[in-house]
Structure formats: structure tokens, C-alpha cells
N, C-alpha and C. Protein backbone atom coordinates (compact mmCIF):
# COMPACT_ATOMS: atom_id res chain seq x y z
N UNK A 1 45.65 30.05 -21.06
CA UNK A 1 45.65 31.49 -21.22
C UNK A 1 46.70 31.92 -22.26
N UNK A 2 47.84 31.11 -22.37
CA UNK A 2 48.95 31.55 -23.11
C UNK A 2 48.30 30.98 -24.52
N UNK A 3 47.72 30.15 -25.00
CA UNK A 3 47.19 29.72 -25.88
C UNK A 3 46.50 30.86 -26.67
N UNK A 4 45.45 31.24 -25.87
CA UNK A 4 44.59 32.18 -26.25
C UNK A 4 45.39 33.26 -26.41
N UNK A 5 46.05 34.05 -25.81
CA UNK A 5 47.12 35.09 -26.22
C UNK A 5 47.68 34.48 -27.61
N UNK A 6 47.87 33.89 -27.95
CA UNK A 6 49.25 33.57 -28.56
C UNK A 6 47.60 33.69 -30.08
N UNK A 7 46.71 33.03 -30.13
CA UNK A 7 45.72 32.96 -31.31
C UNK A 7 45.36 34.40 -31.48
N UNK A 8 44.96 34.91 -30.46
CA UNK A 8 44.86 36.66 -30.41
C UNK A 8 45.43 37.22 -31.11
N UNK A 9 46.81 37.15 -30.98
CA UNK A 9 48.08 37.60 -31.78
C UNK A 9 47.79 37.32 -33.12
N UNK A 10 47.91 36.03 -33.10
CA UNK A 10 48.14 35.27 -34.94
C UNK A 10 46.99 35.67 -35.51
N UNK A 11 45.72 36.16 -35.04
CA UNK A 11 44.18 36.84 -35.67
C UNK A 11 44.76 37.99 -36.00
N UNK A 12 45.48 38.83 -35.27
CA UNK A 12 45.78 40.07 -35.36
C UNK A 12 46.98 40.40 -36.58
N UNK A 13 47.75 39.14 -36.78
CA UNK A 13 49.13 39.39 -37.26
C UNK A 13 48.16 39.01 -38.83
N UNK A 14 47.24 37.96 -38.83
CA UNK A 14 46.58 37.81 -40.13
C UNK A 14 45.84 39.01 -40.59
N UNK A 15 45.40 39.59 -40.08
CA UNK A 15 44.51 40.78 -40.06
C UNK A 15 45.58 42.22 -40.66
N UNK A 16 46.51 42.52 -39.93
CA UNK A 16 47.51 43.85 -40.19
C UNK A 16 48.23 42.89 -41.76
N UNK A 17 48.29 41.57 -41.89
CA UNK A 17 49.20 41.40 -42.48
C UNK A 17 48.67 41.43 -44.24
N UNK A 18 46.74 40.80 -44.02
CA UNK A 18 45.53 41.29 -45.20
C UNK A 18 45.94 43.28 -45.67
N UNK A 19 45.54 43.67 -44.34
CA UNK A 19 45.71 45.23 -44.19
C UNK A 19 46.85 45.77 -45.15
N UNK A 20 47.70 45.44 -44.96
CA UNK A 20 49.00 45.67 -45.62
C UNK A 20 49.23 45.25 -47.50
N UNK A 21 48.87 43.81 -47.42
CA UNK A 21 48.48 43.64 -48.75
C UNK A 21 47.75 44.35 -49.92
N UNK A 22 46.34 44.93 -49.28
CA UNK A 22 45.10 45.21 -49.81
C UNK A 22 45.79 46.92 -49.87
N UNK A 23 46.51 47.79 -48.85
CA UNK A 23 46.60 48.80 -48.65
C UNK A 23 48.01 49.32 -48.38
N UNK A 24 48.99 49.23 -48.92
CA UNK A 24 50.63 49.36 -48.76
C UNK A 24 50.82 50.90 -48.67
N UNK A 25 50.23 51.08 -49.09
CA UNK A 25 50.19 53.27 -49.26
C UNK A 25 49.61 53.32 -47.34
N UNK A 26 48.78 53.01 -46.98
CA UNK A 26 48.36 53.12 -45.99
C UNK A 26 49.18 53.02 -44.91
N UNK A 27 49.49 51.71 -44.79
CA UNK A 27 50.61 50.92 -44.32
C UNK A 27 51.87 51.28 -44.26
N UNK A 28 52.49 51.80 -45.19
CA UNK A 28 53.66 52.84 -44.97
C UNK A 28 53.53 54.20 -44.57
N UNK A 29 52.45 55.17 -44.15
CA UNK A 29 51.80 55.99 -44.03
C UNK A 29 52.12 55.88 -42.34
N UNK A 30 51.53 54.64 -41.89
CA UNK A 30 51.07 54.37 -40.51
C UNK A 30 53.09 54.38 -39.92
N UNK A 31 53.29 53.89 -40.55
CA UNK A 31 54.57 53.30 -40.20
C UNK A 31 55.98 54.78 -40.26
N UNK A 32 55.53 55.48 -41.06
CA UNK A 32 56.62 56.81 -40.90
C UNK A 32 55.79 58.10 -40.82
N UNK A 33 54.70 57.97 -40.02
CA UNK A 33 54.07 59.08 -40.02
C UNK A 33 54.92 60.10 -38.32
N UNK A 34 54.74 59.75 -37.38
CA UNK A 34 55.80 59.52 -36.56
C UNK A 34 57.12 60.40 -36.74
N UNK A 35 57.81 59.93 -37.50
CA UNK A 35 59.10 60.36 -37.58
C UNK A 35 59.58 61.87 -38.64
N UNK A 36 58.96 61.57 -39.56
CA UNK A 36 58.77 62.77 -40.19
C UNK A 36 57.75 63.79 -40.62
N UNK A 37 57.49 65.24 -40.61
CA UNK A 37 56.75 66.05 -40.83
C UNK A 37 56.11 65.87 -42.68
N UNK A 38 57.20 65.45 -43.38
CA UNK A 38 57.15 65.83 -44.64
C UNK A 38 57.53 64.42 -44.87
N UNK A 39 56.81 63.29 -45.89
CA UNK A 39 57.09 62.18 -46.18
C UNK A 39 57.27 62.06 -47.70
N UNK A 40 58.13 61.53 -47.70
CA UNK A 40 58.04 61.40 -49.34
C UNK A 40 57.36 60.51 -50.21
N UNK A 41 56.58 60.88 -51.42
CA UNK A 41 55.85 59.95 -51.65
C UNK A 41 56.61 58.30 -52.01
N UNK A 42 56.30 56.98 -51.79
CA UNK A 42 56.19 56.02 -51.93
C UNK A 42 57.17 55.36 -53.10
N UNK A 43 58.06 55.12 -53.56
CA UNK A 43 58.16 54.17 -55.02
C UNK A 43 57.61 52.95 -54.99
N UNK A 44 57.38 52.50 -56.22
CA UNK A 44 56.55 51.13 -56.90
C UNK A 44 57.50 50.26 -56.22
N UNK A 45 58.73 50.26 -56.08
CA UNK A 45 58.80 49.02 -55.40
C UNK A 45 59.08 48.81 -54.00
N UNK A 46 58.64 50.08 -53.34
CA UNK A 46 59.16 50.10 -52.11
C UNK A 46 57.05 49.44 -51.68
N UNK A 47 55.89 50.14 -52.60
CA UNK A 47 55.14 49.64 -52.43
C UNK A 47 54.38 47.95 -52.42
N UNK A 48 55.53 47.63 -53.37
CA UNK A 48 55.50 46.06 -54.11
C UNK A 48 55.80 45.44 -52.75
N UNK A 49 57.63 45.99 -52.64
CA UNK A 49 57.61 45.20 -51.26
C UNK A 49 56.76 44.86 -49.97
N UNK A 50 56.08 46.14 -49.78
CA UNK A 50 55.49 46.37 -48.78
C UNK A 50 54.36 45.47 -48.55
N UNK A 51 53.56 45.43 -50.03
CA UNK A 51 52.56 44.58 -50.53
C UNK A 51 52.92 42.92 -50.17
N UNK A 52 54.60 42.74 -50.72
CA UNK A 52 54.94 41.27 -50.25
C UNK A 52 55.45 40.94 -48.55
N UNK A 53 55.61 41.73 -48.11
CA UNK A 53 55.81 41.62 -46.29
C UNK A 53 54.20 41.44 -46.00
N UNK A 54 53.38 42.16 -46.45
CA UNK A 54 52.21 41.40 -46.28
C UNK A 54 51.61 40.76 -46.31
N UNK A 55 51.73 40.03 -47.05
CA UNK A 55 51.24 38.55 -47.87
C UNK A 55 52.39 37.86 -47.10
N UNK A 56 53.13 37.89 -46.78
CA UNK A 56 54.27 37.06 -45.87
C UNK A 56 53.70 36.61 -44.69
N UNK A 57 53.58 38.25 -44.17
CA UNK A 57 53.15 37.78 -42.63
C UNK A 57 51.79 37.62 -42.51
N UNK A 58 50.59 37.44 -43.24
CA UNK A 58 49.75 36.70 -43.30
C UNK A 58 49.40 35.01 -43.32
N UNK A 59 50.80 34.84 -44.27
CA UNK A 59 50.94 33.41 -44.25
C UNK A 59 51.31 32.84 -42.91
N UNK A 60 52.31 33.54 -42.70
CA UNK A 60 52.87 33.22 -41.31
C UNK A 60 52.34 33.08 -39.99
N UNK A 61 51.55 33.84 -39.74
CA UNK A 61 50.68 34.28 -38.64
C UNK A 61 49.48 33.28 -38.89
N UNK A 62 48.75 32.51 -40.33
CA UNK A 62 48.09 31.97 -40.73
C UNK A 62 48.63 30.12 -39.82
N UNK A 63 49.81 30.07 -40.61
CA UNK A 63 50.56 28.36 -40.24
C UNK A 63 50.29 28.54 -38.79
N UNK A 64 50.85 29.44 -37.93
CA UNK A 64 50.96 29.67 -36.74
C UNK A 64 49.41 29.20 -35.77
N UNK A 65 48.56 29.82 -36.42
CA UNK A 65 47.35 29.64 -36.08
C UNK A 65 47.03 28.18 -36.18
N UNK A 66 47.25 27.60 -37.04
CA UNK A 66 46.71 26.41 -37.87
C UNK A 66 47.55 25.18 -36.69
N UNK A 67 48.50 25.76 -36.28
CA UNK A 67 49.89 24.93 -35.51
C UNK A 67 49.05 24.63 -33.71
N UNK A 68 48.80 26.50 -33.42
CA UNK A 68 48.22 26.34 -32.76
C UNK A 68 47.14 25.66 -32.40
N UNK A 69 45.75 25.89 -33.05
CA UNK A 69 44.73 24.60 -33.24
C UNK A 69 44.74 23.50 -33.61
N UNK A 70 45.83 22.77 -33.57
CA UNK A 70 45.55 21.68 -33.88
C UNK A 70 46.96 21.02 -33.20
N UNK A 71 47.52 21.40 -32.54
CA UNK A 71 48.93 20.63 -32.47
C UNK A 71 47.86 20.04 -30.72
N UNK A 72 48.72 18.95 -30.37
CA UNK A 72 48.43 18.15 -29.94
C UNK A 72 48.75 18.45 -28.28
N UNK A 73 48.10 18.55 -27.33
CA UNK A 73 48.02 19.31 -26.05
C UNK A 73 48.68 18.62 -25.33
């Protein structure tokens, strides 16, 4: 059961982490919508970054998966 939780996750963490890549405007949107009424728009490299935390935790959540299926029971 913890297995399956744990792949759930790493589908999910690959998935928000595509999301984020493909869509960083979005993604920071989701993330300070919440806290303030009035957001300020975005800079290029606050979007860049945002773009590279995504592509990060895609990878990450990716190995994870890969660790999971196949590591040895």
C-alpha cells in the first residue's frame, strides 16, 4: 500500500512538475493567488526559475519512480 502511495505521489510530482515547465505564469499564479489581492506581474527570471524548479522536480519525482519500480522487494 505504501508503495502505491508513494508512485501516486511521484505520477503526481511528474505531472505538477511538466505543469510548471510548460506553464510558469500559471504556476506562480496558483501559488500567490492566496495571499495577495493585487499580484504583481512576473519577471523573466523569476519565470525562468520557475520554469527550472520544474524541470527539476520532474526529474526527481521521475528517478523516484524509476527507484520505485524496479528496486528490488
Amino acid at each position: 500500500m505504501e508503495v502505491i502511495c508513494a508512485i501516486l505521489t511521484a505520477l503526481f510530482g511528474i505531472g505538477f512538475g511538466i505543469f510548471m515547465a510548460l506553464h510558469p505564469e500559471d504556476a506562480i499564479a496558483l501559488h500567490s493567488r492566496r495571499r495577495y489581492t493585487q499580484v504583481p506581474e512576473p519577471t523573466e527570471e523569476y519565470i525562468r526559475l520557475t520554469r527550472l524548479e520544474g524541470i527539476v522536480v520532474s526529474l526527481l519525482c521521475a528517478v523516484l519512480l524509476v527507484v520505485l519500480l524496479f528496486a528490488p522487494q
